[in-house]
N, C-alpha and C. Protein backbone atom coordinates (compact mmCIF):
# COMPACT_ATOMS: atom_id res chain seq x y z
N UNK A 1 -12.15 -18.48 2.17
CA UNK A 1 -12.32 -17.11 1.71
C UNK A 1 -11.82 -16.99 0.27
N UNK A 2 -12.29 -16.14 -0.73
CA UNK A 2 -12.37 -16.32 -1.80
C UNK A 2 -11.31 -14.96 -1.99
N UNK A 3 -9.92 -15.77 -2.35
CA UNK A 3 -8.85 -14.76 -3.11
C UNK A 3 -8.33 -14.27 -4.56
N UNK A 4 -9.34 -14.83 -5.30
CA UNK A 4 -9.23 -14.10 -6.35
C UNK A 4 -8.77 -12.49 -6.32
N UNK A 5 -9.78 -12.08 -5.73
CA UNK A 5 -8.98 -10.06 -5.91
C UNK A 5 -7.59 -10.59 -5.47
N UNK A 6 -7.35 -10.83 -4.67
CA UNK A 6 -5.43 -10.55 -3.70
C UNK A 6 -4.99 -11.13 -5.04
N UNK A 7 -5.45 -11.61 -5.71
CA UNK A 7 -3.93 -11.95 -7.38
C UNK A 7 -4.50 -11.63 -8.29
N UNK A 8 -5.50 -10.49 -8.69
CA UNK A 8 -6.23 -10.25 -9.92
C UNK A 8 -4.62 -9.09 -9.93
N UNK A 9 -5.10 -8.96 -11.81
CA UNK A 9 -3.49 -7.71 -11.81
C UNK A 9 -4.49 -6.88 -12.06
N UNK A 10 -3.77 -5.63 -11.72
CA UNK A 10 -4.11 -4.29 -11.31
C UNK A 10 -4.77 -4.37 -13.15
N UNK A 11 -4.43 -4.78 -14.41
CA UNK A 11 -5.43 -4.51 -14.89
C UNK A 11 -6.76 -5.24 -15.02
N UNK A 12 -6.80 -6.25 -14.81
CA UNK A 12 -8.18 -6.66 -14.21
C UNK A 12 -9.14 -6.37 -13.36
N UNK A 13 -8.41 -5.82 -12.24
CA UNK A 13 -9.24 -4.80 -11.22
C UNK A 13 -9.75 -3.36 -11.89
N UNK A 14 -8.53 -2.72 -13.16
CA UNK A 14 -9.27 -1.87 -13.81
C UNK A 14 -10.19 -1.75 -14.19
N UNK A 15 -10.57 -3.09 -15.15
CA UNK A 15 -11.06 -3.33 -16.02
C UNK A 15 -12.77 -3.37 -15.13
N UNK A 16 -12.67 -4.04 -14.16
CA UNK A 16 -13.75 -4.61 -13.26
C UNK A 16 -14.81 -3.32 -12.43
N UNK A 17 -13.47 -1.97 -12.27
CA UNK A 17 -14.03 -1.08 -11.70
C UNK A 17 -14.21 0.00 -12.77
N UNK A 18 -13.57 -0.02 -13.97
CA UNK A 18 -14.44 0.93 -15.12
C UNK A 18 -15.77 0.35 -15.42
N UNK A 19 -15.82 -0.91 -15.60
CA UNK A 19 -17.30 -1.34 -15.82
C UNK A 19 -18.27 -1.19 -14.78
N UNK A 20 -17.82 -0.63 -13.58
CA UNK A 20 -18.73 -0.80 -12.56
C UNK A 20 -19.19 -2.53 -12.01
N UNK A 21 -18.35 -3.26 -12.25
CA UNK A 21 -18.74 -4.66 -11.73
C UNK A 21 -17.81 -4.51 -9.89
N UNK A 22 -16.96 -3.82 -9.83
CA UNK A 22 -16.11 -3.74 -8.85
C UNK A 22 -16.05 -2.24 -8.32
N UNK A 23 -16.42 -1.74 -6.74
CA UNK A 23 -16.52 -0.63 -6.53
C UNK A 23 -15.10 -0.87 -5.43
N UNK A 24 -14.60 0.32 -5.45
CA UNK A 24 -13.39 0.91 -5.24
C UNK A 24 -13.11 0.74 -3.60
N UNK A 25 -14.43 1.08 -3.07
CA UNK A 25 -14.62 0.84 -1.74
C UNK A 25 -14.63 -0.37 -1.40
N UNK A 26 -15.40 -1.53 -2.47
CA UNK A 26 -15.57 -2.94 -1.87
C UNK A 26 -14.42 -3.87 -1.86
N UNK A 27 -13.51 -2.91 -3.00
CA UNK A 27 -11.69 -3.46 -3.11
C UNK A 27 -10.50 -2.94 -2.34
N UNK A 28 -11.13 -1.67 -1.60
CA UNK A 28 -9.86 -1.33 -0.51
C UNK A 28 -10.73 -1.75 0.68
N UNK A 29 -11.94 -2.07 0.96
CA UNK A 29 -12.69 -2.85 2.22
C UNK A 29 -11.69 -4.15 2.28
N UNK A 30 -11.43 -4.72 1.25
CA UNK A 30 -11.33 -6.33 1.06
C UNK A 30 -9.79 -6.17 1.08
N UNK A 31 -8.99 -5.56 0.92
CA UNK A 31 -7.71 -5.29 0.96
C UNK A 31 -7.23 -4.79 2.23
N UNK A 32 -7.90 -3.99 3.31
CA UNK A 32 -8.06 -3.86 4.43
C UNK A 32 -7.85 -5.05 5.36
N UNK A 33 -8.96 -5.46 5.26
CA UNK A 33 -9.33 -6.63 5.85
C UNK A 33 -8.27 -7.71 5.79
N UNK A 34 -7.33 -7.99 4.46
CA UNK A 34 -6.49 -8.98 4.12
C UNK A 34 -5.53 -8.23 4.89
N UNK A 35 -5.26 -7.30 5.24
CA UNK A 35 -3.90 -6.39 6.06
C UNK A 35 -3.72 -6.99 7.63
N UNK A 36 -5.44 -6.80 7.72
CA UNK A 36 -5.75 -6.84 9.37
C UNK A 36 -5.17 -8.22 9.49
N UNK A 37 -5.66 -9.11 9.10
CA UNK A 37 -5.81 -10.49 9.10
C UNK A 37 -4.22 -11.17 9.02
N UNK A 38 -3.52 -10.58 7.85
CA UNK A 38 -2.21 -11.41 7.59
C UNK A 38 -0.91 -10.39 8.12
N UNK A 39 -0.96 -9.34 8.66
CA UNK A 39 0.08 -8.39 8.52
C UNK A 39 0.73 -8.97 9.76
N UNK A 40 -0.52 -9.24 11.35
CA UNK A 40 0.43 -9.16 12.56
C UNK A 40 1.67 -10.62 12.25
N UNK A 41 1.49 -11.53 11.04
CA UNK A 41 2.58 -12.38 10.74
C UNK A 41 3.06 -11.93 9.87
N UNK A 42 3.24 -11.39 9.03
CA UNK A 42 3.86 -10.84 8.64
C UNK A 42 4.78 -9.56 8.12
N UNK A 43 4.44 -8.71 8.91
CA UNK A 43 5.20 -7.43 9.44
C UNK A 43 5.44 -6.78 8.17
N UNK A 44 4.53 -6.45 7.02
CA UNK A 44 5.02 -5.93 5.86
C UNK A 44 4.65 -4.78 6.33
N UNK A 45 3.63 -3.61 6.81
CA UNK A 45 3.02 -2.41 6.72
C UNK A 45 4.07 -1.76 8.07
N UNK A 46 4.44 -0.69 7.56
CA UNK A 46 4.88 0.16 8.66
C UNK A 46 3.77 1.13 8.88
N UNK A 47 3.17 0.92 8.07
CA UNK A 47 1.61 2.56 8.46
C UNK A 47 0.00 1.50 7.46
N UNK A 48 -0.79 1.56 8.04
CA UNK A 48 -2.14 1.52 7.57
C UNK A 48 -2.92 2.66 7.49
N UNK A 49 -3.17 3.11 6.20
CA UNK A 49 -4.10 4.47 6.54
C UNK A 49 -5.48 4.09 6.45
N UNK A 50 -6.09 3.46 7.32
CA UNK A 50 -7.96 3.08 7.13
C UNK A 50 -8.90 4.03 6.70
N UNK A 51 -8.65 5.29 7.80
CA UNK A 51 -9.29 6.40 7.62
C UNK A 51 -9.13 7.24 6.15
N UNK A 52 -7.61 7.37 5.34
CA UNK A 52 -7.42 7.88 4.04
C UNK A 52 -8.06 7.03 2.95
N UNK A 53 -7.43 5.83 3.18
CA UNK A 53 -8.23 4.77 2.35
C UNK A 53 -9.21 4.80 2.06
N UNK A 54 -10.21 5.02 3.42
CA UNK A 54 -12.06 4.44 3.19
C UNK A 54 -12.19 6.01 2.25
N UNK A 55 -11.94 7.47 2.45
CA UNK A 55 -12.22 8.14 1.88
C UNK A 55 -11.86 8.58 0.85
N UNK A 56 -10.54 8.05 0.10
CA UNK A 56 -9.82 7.84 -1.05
C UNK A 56 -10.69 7.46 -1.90
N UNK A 57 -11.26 5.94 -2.34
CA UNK A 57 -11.93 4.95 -2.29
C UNK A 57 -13.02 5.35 -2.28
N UNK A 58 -14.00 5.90 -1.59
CA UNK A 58 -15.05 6.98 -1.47
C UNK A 58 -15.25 7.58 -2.66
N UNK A 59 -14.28 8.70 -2.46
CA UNK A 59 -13.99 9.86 -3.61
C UNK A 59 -14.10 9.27 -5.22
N UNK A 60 -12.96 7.97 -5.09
CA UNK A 60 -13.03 7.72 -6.62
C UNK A 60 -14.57 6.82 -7.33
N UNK A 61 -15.31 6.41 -6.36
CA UNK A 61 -16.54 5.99 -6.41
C UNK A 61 -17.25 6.73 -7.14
N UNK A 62 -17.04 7.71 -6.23
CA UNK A 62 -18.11 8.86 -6.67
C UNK A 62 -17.70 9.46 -7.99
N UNK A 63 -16.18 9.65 -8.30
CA UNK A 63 -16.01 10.16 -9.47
C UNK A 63 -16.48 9.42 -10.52
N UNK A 64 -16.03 8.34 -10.56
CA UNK A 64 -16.42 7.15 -11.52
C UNK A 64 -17.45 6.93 -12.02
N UNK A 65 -19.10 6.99 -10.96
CA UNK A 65 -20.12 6.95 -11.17
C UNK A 65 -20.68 8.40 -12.05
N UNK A 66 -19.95 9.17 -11.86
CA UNK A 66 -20.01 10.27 -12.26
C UNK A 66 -19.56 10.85 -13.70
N UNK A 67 -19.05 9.70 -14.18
CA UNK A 67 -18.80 9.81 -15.28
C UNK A 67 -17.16 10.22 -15.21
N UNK A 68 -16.47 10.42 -14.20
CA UNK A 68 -15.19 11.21 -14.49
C UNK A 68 -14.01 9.93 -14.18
N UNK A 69 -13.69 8.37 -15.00
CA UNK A 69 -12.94 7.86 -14.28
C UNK A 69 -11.47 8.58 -15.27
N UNK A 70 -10.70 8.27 -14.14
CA UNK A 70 -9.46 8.92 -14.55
C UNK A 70 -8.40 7.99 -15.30
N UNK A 71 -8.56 7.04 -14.84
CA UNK A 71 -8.14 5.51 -15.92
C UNK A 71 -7.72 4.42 -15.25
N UNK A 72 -6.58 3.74 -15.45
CA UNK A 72 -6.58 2.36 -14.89
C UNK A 72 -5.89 2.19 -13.45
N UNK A 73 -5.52 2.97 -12.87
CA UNK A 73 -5.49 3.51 -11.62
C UNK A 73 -6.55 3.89 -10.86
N UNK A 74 -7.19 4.40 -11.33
CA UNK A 74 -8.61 5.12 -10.54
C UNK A 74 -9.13 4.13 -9.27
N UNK A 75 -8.91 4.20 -8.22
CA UNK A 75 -9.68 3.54 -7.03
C UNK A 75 -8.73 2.12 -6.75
N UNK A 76 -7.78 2.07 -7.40
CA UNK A 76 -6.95 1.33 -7.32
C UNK A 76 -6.06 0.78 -5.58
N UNK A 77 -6.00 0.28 -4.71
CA UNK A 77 -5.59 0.53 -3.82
C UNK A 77 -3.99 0.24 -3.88
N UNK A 78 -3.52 0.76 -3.20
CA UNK A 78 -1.67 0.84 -3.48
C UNK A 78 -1.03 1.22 -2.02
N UNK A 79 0.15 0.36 -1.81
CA UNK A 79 0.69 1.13 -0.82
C UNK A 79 2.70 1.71 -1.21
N UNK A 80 2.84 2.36 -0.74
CA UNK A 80 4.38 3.20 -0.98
C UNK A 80 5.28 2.83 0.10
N UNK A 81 6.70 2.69 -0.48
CA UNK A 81 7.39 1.84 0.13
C UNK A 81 7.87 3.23 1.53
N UNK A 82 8.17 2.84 2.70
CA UNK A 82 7.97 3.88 3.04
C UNK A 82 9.30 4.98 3.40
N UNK A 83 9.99 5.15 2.07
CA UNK A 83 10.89 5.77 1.84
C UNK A 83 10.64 7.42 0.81
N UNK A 84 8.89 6.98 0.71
CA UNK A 84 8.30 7.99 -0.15
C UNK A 84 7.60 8.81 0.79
N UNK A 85 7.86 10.05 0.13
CA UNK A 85 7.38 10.94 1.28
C UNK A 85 5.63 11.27 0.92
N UNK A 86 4.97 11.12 1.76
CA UNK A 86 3.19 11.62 1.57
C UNK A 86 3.34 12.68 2.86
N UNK A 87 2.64 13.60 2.45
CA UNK A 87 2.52 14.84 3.37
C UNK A 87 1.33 14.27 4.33
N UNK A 88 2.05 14.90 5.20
CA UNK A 88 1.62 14.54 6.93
C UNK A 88 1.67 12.77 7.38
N UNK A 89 2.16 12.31 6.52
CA UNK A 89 2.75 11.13 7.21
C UNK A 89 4.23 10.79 7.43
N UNK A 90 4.23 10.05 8.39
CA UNK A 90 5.73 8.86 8.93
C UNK A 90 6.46 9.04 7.92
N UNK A 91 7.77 9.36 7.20
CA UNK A 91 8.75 8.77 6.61
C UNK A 91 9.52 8.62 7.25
N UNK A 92 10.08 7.01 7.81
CA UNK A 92 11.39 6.54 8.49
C UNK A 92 12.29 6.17 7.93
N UNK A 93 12.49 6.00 7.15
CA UNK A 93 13.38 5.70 5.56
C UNK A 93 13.53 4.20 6.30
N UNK A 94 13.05 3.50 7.59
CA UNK A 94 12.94 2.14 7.91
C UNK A 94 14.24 2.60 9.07
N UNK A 95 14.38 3.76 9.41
CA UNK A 95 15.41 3.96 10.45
C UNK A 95 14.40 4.56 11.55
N UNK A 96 15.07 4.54 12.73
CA UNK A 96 15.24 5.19 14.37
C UNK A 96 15.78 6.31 14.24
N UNK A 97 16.21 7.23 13.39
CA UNK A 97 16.83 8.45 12.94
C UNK A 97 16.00 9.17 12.92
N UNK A 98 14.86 8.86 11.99
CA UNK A 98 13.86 9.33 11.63
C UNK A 98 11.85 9.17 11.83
N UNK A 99 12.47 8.05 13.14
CA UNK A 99 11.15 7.77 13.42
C UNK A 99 10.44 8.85 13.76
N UNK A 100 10.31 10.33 13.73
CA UNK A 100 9.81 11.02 14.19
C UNK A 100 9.41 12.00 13.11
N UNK A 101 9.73 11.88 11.84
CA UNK A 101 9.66 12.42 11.05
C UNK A 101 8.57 12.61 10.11
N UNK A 102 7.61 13.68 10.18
CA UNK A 102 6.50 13.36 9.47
C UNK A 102 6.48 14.74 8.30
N UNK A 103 6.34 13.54 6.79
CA UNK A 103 6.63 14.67 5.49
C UNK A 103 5.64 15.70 5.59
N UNK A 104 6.45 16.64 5.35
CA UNK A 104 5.86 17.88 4.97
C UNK A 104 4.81 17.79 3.44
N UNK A 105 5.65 17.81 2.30
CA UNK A 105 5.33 17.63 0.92
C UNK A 105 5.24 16.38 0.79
N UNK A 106 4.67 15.97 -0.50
CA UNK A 106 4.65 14.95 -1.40
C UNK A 106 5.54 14.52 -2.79
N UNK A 107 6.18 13.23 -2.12
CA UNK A 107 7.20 13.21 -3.34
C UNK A 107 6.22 13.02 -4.62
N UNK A 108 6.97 13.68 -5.60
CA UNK A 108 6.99 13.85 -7.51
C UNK A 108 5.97 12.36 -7.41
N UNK A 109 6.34 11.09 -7.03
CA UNK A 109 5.80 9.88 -7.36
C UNK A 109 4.59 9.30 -6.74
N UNK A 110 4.52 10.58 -5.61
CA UNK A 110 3.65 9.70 -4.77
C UNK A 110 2.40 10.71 -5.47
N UNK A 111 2.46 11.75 -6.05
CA UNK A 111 1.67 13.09 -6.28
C UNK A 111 1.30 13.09 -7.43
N UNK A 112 2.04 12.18 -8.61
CA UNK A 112 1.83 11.50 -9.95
C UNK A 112 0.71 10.11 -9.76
N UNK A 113 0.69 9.23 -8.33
CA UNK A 113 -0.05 8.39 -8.69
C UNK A 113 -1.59 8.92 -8.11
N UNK A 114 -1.24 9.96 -7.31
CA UNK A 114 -2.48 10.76 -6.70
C UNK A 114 -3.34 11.36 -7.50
N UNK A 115 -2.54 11.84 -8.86
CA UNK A 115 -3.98 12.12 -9.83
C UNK A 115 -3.67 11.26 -10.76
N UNK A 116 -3.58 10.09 -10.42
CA UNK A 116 -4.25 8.95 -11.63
C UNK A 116 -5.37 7.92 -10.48
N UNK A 117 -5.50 8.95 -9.48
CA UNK A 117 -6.40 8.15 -8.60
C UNK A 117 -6.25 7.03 -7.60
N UNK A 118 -4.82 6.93 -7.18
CA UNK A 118 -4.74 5.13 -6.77
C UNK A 118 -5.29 5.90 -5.20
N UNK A 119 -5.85 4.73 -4.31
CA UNK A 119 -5.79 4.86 -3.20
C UNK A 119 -4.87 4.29 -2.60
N UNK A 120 -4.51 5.03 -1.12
CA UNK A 120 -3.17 4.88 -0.49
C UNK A 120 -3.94 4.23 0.67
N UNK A 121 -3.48 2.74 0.41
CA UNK A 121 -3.85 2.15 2.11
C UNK A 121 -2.57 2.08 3.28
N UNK A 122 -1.20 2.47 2.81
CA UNK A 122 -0.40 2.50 3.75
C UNK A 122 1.47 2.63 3.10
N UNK A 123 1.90 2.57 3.94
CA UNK A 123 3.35 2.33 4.00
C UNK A 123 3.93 1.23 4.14
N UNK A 124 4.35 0.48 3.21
CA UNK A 124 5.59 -1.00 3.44
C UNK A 124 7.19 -0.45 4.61
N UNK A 125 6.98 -1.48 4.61
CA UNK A 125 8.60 -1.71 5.28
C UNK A 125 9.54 -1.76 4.66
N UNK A 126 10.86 -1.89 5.37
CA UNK A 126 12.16 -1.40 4.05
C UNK A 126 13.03 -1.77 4.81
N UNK A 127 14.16 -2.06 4.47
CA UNK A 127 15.68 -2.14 4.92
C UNK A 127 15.90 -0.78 5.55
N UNK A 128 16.76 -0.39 6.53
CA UNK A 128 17.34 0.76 6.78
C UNK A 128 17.59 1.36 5.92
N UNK A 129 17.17 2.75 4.96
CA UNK A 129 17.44 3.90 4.18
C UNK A 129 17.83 2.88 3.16
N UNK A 130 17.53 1.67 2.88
CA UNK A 130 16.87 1.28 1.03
C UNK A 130 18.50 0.45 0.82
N UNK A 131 18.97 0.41 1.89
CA UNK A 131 20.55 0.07 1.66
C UNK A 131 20.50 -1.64 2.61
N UNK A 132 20.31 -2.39 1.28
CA UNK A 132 20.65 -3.83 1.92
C UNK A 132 19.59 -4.65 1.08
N UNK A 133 20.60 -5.80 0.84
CA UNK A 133 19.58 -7.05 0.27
C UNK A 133 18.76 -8.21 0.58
N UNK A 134 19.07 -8.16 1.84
CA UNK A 134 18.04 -9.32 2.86
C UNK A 134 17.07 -8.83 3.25
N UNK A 135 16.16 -7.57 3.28
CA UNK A 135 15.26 -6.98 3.73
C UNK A 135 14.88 -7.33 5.47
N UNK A 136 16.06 -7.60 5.70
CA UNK A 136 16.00 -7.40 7.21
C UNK A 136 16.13 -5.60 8.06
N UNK A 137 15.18 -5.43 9.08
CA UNK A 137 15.07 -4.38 9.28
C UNK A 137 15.19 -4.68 10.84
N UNK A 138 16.49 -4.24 11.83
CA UNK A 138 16.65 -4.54 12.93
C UNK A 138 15.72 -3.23 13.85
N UNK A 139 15.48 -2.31 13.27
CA UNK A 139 14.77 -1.20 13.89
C UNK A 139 13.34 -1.54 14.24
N UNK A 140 12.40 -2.36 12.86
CA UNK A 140 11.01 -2.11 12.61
C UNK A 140 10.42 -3.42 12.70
N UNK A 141 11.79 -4.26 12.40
CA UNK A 141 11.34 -5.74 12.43
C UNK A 141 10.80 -6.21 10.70
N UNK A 142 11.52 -7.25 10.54
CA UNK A 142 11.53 -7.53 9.47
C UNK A 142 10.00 -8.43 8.80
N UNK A 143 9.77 -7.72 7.26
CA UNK A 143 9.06 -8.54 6.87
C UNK A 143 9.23 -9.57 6.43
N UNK A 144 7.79 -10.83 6.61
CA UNK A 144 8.45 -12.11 5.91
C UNK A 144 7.73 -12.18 4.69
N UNK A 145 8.48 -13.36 4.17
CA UNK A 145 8.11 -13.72 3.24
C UNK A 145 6.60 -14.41 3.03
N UNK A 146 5.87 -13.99 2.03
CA UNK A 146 4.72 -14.72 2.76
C UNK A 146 4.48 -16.14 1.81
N UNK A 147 5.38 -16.43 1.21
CA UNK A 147 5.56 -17.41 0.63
C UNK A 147 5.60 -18.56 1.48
N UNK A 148 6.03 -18.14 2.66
CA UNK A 148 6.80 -19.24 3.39
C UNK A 148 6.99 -18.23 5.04
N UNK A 149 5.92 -17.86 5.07
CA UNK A 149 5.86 -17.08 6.76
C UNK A 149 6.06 -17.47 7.59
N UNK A 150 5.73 -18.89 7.69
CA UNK A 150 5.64 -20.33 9.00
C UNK A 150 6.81 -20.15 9.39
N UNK A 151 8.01 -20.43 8.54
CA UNK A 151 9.54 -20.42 9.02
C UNK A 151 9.79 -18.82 8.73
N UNK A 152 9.47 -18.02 8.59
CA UNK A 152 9.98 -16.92 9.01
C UNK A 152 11.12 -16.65 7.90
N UNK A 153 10.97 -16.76 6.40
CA UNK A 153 11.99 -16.75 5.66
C UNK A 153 11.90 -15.13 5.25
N UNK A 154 13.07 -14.87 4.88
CA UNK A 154 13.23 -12.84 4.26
C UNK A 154 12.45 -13.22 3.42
N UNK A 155 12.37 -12.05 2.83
CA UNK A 155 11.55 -11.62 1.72
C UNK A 155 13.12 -11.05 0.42
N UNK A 156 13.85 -10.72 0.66
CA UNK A 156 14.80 -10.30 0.47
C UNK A 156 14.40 -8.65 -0.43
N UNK A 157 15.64 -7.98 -0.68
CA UNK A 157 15.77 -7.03 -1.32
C UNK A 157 15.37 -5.44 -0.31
N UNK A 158 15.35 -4.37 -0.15
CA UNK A 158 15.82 -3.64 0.18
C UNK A 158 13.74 -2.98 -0.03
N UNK A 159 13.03 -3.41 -0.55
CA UNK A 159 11.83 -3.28 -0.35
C UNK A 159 10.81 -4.46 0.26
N UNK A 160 11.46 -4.93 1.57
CA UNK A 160 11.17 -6.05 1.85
C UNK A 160 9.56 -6.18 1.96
N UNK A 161 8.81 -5.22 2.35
CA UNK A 161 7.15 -4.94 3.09
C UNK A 161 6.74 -5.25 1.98
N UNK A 162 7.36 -4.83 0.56
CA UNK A 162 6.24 -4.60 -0.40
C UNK A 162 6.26 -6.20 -0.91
C-alpha cells in the first residue's frame, strides 16, 4: 500500500489540495482507512468521528471547487488531543472522572482551526488530565508507539495518541 500521504507534511497536502490534484475527501477516506487498519494495535484514538469527517471533507471540497479555499488548512484532516473540548463530543481529559462528559462549547483552539477549515477525524489519547511523561493511560489503555508497536513500547509524553 502506497504511504506516501501518511508522511507528506501538511504543507504538501496543501499544496496538492489547492491545486486540485488531491481532494479532501480522498485524504480523510485514506486517513480513515489507515485508523481502521492500525489503531486496534495501537490504541492512539479515543473517538473516530467518520460521520463528521466524511462531511467536513465534503464541505471543504465543495468550497474549494468553488473558488472559496480558505488556505493551508482547508480539508486538512486533524485530530485533537482529547483534552480539547469540541461541542457535543467526549472530553475525558483521559480520566474515568469524566468519562461521561460531553462538551458543551468549543475550545478557542479547536474553533480557530474550524475556520481555517481542518477536518476533525477524532480524538487522541492522553495521560490522565495531561499530567505524566510515559503516556501511559491506566483508564483508556495506553498508546503505543508505532515505531516499535510489536513490543508494545510508550510513546512517551503526556500526548501519548497523538
Amino acid at each position: 500500500m502506497d504511504t506516501s500521504l501518511a508522511y507528506a507534511s501538511v504543507k504538501d497536502l496543501a499544496t496538492l489540495i489547492e491545486k486540485g490534484s488531491l481532494s479532501p475527501v480522498e485524504l480523510t477516506e485514506y486517513y480513515l482507512d489507515r485508523i481502521e487498519r492500525l489503531d486496534p494495535r495501537l490504541n492512539s484514538f479515543m473517538l473516530v468521528t467518520h460521520q463528521r469527517a466524511r462531511a467536513a471533507a465534503q464541505a471543504a471540497e465543495t468550497a474549494i471547487a468553488g473558488g472559496n479555499y480558505l488556505g493551508p488548512l482547508h480539508g486538512i484532516p486533524f485530530a485533537v488531543k482529547d483534552l480539547v473540548n469540541v461541542a457535543g463530543l467526549p472530553t475525558t481529559n483521559g480520566s474515568i472522572l469524566f468519562k461521561d462528559r460531553i462538551a458543551r462549547d468549543d475550545a478557542t483552539v479547536f474553533s480557530k482551526l474550524l475556520q481555517a477549515g481542518i477536518v476533525l477525524i477524532g480524538k487522541t489519547g492522553q495521560v490522565e488530565f495531561a499530567f505524566g511523561a510515559t503516556g501511559i493511560n491506566h483508564h483508556y489503555g495506553t498508546p503505543w508507539n508505532p515505531w516499535d508497536a510489536e513490543v508494545q513500547r510508550i510513546p512517551g509524553g503526556s500526548s501519548s495518541g497523538s
